[in-house]
Protein backbone atom coordinates (compact mmCIF):
# COMPACT_ATOMS: atom_id res chain seq x y z
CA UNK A 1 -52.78 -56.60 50.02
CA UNK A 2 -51.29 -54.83 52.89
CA UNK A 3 -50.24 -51.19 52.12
CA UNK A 4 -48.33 -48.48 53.71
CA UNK A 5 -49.93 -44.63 52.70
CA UNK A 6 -48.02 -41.63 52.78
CA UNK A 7 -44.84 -43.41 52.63
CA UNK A 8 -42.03 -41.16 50.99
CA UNK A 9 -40.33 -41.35 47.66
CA UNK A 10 -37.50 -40.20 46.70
CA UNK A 11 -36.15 -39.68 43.37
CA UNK A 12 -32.59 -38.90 42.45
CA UNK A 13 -31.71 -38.05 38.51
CA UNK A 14 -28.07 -39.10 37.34
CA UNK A 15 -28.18 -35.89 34.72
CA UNK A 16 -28.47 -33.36 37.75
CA UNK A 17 -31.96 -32.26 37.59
CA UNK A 18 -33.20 -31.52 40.75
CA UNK A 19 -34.47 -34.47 43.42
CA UNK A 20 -37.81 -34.99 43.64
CA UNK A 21 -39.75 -36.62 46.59
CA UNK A 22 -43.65 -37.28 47.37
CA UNK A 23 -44.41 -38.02 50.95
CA UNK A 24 -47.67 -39.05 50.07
CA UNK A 25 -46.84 -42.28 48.48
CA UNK A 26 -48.81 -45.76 48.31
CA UNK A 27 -46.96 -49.07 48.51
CA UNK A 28 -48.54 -52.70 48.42
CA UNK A 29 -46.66 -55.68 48.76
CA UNK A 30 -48.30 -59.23 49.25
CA UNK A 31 -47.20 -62.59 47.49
CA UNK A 32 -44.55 -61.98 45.94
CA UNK A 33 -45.94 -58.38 44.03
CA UNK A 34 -45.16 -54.74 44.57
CA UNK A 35 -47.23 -51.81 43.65
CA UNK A 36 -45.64 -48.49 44.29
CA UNK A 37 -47.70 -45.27 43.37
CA UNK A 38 -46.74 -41.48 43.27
CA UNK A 39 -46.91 -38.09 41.75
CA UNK A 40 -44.00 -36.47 40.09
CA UNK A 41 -44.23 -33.12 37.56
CA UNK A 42 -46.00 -35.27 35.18
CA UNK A 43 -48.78 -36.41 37.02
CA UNK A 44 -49.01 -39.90 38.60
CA UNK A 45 -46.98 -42.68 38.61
CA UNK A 46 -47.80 -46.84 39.27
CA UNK A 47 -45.52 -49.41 38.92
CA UNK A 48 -45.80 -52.95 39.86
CA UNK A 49 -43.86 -55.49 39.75
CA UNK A 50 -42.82 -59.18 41.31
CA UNK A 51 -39.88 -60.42 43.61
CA UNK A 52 -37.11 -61.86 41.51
CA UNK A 53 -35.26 -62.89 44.83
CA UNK A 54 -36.31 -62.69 48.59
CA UNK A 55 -36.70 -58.68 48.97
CA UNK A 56 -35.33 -58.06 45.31
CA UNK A 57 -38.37 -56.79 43.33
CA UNK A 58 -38.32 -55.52 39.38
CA UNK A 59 -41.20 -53.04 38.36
CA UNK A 60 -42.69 -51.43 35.35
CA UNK A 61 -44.58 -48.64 35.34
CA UNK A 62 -48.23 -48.67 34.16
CA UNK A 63 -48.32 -46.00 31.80
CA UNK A 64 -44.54 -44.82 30.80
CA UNK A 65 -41.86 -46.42 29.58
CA UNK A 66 -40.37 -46.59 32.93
CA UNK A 67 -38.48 -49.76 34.71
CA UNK A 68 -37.19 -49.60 38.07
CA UNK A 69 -35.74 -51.93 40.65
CA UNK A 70 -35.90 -51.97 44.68
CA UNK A 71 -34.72 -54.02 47.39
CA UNK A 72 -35.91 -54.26 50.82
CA UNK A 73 -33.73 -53.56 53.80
CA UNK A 74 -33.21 -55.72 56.64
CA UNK A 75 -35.26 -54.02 58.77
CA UNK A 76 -38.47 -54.20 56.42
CA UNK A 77 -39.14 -50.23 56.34
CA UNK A 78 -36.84 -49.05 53.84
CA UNK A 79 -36.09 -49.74 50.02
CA UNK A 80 -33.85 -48.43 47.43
CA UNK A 81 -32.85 -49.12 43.62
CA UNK A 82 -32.29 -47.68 40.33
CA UNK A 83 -34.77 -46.56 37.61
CA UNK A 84 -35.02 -45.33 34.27
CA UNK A 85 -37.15 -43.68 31.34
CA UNK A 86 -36.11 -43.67 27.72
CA UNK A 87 -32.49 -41.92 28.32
CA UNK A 88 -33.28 -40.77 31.78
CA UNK A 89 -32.31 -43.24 35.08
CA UNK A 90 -30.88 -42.40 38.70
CA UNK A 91 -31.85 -43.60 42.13
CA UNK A 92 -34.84 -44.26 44.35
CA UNK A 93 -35.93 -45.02 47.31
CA UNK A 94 -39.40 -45.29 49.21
CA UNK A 95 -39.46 -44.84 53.01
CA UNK A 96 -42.35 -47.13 54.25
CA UNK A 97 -45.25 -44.85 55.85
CA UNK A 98 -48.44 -46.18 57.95
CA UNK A 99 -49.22 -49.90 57.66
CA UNK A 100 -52.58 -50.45 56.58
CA UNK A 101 -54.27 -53.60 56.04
CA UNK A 102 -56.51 -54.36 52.86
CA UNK A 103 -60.13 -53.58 53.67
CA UNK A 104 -59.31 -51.87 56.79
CA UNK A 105 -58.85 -47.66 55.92
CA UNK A 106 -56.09 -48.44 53.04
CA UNK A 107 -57.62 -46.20 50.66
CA UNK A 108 -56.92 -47.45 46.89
CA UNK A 109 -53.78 -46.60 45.41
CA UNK A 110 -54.02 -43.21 43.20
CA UNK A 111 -54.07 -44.58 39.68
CA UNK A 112 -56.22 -47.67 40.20
């Protein structure tokens, strides 16, 4: 699966709380899947997902209760969407970072 380490995401909460953002992010997307993986306050998060449309992809994390959406942007390096957890949602985006082919220096993604 290609991947794209220390991409940046960024994540906006509708209730105020401050933004948070990791620029060490991991991002896969092959075949129709997504796997996006980061740290927050609480400790690591995965979600993975499939395309719904062409660039329109619906996630779920791994291990909380958490649901997101992205889509890509024209220019491939770039997507945004909503998210939320129990009665917590906002914004997000992820900021593509180094391409990196499967096999080839990737690294695994941080919760696999």
């Amino acid at each position: 699966m290609p991947r794209w380490s220390h991409s940046r995401v960024r994540i906006v909460y509708d209730d105020g709380s401050p933004d948070h953002a990791d620029d060490d992010s991991d991002v896969g997307i092959e075949g129709g899947q997504i796997v996006v993986a980061y740290m927050d306050d609480e400790g690591p998060v995965v979600l993975a997902g499939r395309e719904q449309a062409p660039g329109h992809f619906e996630l779920v994390a791994r291990s909380r209760l958490r649901r997101a959406t992205l889509v890509r942007s024209s220019d491939g390096r770039t997507l945004a969407g909503a998210w939320n957890e129990r009665e917590r949602g906002g914004e997000w985006s992820v900021d593509l970072g180094e391409a990196n082919e499967a096999g080839a220096g990737g690294g695994s993604f941080k919760d696999e």
